[in-house]
PDB file of N, CA and C in Angstrom:
ATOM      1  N   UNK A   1      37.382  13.019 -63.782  1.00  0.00           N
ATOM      2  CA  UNK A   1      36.197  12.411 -63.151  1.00  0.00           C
ATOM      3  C   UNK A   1      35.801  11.123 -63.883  1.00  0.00           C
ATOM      4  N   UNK A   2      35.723  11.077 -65.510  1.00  0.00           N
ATOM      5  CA  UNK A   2      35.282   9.703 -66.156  1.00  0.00           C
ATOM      6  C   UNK A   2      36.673   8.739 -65.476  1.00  0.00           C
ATOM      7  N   UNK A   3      37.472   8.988 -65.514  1.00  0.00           N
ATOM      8  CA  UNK A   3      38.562   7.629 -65.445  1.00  0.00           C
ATOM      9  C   UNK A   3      38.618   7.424 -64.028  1.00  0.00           C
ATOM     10  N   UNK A   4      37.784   8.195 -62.889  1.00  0.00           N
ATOM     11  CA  UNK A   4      37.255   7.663 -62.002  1.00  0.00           C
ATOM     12  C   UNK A   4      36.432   6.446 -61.682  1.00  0.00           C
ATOM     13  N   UNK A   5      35.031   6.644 -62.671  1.00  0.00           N
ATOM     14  CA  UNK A   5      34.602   6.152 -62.602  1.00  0.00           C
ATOM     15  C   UNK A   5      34.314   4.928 -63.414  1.00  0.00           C
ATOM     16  N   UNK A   6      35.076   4.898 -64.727  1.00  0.00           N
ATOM     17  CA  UNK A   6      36.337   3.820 -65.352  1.00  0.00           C
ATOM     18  C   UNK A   6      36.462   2.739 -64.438  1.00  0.00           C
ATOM     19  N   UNK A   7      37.748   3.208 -63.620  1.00  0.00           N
ATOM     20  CA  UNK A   7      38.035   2.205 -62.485  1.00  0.00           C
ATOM     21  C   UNK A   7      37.301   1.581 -61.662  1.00  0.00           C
ATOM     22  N   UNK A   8      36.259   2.222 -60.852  1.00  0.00           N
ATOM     23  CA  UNK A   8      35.254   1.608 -60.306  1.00  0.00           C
ATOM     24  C   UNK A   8      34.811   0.487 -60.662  1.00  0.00           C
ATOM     25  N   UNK A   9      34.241   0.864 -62.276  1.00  0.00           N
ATOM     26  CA  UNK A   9      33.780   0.224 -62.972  1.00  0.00           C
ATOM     27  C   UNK A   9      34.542  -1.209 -62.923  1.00  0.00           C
ATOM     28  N   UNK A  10      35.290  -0.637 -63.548  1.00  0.00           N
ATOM     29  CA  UNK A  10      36.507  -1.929 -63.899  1.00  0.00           C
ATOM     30  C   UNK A  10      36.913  -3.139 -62.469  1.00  0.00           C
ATOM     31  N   UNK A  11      36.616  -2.137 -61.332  1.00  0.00           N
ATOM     32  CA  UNK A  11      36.974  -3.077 -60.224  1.00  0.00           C
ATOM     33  C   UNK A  11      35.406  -3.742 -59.780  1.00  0.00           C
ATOM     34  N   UNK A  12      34.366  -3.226 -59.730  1.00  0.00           N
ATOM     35  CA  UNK A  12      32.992  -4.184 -59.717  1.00  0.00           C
ATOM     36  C   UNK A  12      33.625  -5.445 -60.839  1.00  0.00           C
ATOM     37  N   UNK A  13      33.404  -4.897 -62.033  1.00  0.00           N
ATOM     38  CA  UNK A  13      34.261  -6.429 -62.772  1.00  0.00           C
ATOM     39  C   UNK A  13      34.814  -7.213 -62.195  1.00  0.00           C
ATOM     40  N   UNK A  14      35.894  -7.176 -61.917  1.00  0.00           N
ATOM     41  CA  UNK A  14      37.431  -7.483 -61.487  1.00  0.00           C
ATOM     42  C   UNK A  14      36.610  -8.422 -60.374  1.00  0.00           C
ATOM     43  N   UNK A  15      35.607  -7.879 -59.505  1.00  0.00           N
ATOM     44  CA  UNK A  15      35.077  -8.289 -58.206  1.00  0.00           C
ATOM     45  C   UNK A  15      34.153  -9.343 -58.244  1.00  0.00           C
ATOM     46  N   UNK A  16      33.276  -9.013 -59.124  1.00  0.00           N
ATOM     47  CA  UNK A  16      32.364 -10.333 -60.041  1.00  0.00           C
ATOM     48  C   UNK A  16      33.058 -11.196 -60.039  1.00  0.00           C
ATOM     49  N   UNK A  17      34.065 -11.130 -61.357  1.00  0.00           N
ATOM     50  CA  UNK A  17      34.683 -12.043 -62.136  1.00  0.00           C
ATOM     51  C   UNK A  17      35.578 -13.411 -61.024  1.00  0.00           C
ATOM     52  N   UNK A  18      36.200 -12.431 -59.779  1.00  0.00           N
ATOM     53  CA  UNK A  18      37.061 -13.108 -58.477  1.00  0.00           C
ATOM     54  C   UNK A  18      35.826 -14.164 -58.061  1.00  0.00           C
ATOM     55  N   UNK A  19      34.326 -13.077 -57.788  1.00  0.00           N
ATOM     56  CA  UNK A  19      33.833 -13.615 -56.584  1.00  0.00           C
ATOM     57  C   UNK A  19      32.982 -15.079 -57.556  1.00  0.00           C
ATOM     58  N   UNK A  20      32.551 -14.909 -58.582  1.00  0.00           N
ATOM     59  CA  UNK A  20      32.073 -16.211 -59.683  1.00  0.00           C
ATOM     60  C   UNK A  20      33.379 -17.394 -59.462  1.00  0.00           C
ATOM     61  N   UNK A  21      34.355 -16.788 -59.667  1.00  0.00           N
ATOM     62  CA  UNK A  21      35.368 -17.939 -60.064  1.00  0.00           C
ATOM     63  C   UNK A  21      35.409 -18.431 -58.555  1.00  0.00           C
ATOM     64  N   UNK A  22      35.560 -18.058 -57.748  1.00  0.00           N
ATOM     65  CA  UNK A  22      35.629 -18.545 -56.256  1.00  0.00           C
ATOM     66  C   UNK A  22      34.235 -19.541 -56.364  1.00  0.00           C
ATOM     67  N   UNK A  23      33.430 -19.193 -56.375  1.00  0.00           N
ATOM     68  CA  UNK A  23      31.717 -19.708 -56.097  1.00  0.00           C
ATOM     69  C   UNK A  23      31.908 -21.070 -56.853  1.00  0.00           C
ATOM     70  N   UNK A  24      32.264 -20.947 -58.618  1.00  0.00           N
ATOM     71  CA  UNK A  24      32.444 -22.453 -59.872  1.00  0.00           C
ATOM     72  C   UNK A  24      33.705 -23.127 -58.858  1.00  0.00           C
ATOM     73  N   UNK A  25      34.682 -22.987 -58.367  1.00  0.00           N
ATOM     74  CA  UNK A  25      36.082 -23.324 -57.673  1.00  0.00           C
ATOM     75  C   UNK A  25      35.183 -24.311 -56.497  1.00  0.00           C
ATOM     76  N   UNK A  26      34.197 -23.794 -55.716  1.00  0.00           N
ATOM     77  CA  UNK A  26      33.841 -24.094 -54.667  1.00  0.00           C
ATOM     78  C   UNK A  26      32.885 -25.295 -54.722  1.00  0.00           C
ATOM     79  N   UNK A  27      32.210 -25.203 -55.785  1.00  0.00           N
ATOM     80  CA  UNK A  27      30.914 -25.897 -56.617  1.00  0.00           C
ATOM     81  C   UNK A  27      31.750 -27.328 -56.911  1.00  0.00           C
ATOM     82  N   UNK A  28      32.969 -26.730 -57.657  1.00  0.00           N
ATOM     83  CA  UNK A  28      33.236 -28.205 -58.527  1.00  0.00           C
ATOM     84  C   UNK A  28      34.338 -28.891 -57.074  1.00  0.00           C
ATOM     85  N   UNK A  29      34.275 -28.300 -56.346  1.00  0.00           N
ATOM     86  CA  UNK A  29      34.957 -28.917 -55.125  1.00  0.00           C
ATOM     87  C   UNK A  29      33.986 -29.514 -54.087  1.00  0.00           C
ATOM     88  N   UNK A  30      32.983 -29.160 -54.064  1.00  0.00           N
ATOM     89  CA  UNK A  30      31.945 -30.124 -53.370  1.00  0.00           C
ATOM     90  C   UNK A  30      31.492 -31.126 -54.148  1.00  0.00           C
ATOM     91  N   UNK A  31      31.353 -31.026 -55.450  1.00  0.00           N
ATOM     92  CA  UNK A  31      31.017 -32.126 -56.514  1.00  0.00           C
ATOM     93  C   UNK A  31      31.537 -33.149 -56.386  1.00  0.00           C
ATOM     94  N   UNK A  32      32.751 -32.739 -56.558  1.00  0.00           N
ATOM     95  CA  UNK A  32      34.161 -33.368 -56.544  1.00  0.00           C
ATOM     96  C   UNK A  32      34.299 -35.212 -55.094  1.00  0.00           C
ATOM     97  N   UNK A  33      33.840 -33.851 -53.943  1.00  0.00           N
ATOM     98  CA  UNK A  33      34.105 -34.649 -52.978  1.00  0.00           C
ATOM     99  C   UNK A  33      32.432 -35.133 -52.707  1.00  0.00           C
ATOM    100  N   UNK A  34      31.493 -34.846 -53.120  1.00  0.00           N
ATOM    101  CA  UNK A  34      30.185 -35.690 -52.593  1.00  0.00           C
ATOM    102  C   UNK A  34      30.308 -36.940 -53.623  1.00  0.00           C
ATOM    103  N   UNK A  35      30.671 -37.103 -55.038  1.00  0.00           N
ATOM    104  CA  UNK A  35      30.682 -37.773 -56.152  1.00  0.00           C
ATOM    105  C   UNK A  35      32.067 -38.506 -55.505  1.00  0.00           C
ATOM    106  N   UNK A  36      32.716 -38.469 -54.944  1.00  0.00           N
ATOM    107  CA  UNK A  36      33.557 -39.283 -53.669  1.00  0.00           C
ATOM    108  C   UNK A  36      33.310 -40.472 -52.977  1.00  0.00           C
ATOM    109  N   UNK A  37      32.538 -39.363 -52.187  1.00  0.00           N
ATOM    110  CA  UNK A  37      31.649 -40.173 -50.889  1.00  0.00           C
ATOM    111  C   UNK A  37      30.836 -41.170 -51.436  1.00  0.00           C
ATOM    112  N   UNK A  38      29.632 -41.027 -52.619  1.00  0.00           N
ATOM    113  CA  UNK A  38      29.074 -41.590 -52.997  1.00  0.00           C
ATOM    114  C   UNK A  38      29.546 -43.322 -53.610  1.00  0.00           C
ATOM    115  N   UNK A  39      30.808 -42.654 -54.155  1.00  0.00           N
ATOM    116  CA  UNK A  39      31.610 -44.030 -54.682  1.00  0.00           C
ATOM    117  C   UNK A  39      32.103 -44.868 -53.379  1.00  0.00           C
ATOM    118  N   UNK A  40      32.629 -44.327 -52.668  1.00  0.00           N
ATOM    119  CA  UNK A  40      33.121 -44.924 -51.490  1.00  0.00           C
ATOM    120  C   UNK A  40      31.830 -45.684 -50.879  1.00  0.00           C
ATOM    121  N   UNK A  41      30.570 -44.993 -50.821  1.00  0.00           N
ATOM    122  CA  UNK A  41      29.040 -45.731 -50.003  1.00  0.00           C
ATOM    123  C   UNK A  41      28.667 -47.329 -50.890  1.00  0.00           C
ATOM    124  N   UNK A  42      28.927 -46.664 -52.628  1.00  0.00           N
ATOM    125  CA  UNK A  42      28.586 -47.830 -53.038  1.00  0.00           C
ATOM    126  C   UNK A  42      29.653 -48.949 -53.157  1.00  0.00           C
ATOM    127  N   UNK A  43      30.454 -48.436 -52.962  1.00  0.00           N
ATOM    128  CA  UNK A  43      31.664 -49.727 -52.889  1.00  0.00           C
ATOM    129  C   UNK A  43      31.813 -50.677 -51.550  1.00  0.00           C
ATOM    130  N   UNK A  44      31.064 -49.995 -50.606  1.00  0.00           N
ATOM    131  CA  UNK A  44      31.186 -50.679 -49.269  1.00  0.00           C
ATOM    132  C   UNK A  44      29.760 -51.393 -49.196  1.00  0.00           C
ATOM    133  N   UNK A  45      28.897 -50.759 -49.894  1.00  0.00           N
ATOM    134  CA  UNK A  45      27.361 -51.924 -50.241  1.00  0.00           C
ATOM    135  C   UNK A  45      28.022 -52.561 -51.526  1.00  0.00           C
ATOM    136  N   UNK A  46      28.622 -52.472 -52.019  1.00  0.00           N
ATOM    137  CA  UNK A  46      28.655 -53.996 -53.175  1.00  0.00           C
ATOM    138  C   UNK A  46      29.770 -54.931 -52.543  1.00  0.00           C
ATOM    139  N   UNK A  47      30.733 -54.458 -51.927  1.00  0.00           N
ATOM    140  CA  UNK A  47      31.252 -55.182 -50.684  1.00  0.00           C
ATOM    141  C   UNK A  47      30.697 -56.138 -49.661  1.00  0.00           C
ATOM    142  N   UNK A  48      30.042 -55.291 -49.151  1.00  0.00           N
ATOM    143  CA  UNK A  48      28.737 -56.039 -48.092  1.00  0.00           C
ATOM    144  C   UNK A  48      27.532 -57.115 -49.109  1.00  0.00           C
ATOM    145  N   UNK A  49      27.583 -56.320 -50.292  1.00  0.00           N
ATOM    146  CA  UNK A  49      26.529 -58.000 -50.964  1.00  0.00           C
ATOM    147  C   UNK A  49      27.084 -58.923 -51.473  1.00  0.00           C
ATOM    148  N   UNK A  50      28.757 -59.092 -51.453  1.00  0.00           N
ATOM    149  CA  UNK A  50      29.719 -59.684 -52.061  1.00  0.00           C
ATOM    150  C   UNK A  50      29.534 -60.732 -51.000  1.00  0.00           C
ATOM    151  N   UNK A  51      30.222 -60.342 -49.700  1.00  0.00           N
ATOM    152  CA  UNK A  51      30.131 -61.279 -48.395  1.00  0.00           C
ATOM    153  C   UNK A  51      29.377 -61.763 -48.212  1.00  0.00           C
ATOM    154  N   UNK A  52      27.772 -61.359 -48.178  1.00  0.00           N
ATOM    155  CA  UNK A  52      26.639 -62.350 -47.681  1.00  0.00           C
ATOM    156  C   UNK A  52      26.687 -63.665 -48.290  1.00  0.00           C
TER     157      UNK A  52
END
């Protein structure tokens, strides 16, 4: 019965540990691509104040 509930145990872990690393994975991948976009917005306004 304990090494039942051992495992359980061990797989809530296991399940955390997946579902965190997915969530930081997901985080630094929107970062990633808004800190993107952002460069791309200001490069097309210092572009545009270049031309005037």
């Amino acid at each position: 019965m304990r090494h039942q509930e051992n495992f359980q145990d061990l797989r809530k872990k296991l399940f955390v540990f997946l579902l965190s690393g997915m969530v930081a994975l997901l985080l630094h991948m929107w970062i990633h691509q808004s800190s993107e976009h952002v460069r791309i917005v200001s490069t097309e306004r210092f572009i545009g104040e270049q031309l005037e």
